[in-house]
Protein backbone atom coordinates (compact mmCIF):
# COMPACT_ATOMS: atom_id res chain seq x y z
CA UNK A 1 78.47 7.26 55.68
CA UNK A 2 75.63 5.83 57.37
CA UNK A 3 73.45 3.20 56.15
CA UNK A 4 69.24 3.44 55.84
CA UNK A 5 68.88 1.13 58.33
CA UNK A 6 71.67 2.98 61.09
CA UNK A 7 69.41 6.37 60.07
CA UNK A 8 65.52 4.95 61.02
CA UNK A 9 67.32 3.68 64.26
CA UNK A 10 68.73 6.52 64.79
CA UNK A 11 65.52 8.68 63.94
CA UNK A 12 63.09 6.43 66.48
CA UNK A 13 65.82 6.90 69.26
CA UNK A 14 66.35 10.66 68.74
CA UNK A 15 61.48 10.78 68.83
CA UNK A 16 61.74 8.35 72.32
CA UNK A 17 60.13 5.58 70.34
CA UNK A 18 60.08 1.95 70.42
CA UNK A 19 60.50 -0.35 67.45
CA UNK A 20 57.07 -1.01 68.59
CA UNK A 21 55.42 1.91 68.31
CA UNK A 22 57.09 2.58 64.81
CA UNK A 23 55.38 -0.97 63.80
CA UNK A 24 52.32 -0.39 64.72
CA UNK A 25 52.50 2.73 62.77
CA UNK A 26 53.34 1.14 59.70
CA UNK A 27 51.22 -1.73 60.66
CA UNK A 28 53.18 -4.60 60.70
CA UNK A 29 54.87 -6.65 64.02
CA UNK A 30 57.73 -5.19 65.55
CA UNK A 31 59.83 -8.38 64.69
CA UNK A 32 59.25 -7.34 61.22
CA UNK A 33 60.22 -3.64 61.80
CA UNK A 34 63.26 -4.95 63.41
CA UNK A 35 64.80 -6.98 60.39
CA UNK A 36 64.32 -2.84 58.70
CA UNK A 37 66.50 -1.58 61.87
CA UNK A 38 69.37 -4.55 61.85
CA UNK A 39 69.95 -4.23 57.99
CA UNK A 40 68.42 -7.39 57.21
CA UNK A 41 65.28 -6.37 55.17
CA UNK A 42 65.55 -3.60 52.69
CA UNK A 43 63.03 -0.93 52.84
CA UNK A 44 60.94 -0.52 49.73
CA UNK A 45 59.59 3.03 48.31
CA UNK A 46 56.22 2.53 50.28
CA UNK A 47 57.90 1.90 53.59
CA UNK A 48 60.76 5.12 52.88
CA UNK A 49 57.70 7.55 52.50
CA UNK A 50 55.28 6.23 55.59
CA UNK A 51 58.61 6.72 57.55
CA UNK A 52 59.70 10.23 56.30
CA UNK A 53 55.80 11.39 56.74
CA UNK A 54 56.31 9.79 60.20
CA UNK A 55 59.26 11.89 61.20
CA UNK A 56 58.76 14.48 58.85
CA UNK A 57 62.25 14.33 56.59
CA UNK A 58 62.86 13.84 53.32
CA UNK A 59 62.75 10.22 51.91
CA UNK A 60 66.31 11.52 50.56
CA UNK A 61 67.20 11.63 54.08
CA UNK A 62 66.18 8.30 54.97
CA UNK A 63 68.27 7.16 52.02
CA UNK A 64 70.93 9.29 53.35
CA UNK A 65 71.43 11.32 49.71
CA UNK A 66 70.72 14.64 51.61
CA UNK A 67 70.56 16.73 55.18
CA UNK A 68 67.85 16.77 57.28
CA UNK A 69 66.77 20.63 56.15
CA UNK A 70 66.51 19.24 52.60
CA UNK A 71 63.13 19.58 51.37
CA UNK A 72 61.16 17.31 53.59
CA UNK A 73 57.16 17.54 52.93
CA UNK A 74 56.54 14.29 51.13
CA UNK A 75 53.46 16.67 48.91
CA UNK A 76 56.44 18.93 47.54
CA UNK A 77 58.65 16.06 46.59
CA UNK A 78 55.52 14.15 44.31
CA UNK A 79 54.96 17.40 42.84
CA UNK A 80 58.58 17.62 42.05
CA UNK A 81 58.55 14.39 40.41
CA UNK A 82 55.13 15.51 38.68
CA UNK A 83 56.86 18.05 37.32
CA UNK A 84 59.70 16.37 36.33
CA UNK A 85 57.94 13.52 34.67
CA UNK A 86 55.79 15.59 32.83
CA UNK A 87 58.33 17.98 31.80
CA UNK A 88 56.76 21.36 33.04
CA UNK A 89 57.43 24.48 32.33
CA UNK A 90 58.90 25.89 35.54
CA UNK A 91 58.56 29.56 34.80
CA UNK A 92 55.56 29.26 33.79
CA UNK A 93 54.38 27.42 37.10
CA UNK A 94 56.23 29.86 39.08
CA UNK A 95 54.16 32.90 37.31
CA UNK A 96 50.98 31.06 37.79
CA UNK A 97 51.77 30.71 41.66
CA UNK A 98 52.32 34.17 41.99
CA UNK A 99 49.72 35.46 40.52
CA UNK A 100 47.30 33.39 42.27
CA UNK A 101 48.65 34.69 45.33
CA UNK A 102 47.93 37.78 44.27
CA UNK A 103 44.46 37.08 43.98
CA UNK A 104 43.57 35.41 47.23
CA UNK A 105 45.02 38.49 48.84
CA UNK A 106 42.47 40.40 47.84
């Protein structure tokens, strides 16, 4: 099983990126960025979501709790969590969706 820090490697090799340009994306020195890549420094929740919005996966997969084709826009997993947290009624979301869609077809 991999670890995080084998999987952002991994990720910036597979884009043809270098630590650096992942740094300056996340704003911070590459020496920093490095200590994520070698293991040393573990990435916190803000650093896991700038890097799956980066590469566009799933913070899951960055964690390594889930494939690649898991759900992966960052938008859909905080509304998940919304809706978890506030204990929503699904159905009733669902019917709401659909009917809206409805309308805008119009």
């Amino acid at each position: 099983m991999k670890k995080t820090f084998e999987i952002i490697r991994d990720l910036r090799e597979d884009n043809d990126l270098k630590q650096k340009d992942v740094a300056d994306y996340l704003k911070m020195s590459r020496t920093t960025y490095n200590h994520y890549e070698l293991g040393h420094t573990s990435l916190n929740e803000d650093i896991i979501i700038k890097l799956s919005k980066f590469y566009n996966v799933s913070p899951n997969f960055i964690l390594n709790y889930s494939s690649k084709n898991e759900i992966t826009d960052v938008k859909t997993l905080k509304l998940i969590k919304l809706i978890e947290k506030e204990n929503i009624n699904i159905d009733a979301l669902i019917s709401l969706i659909q009917n809206s869609k409805k309308l805008f077809k119009k």
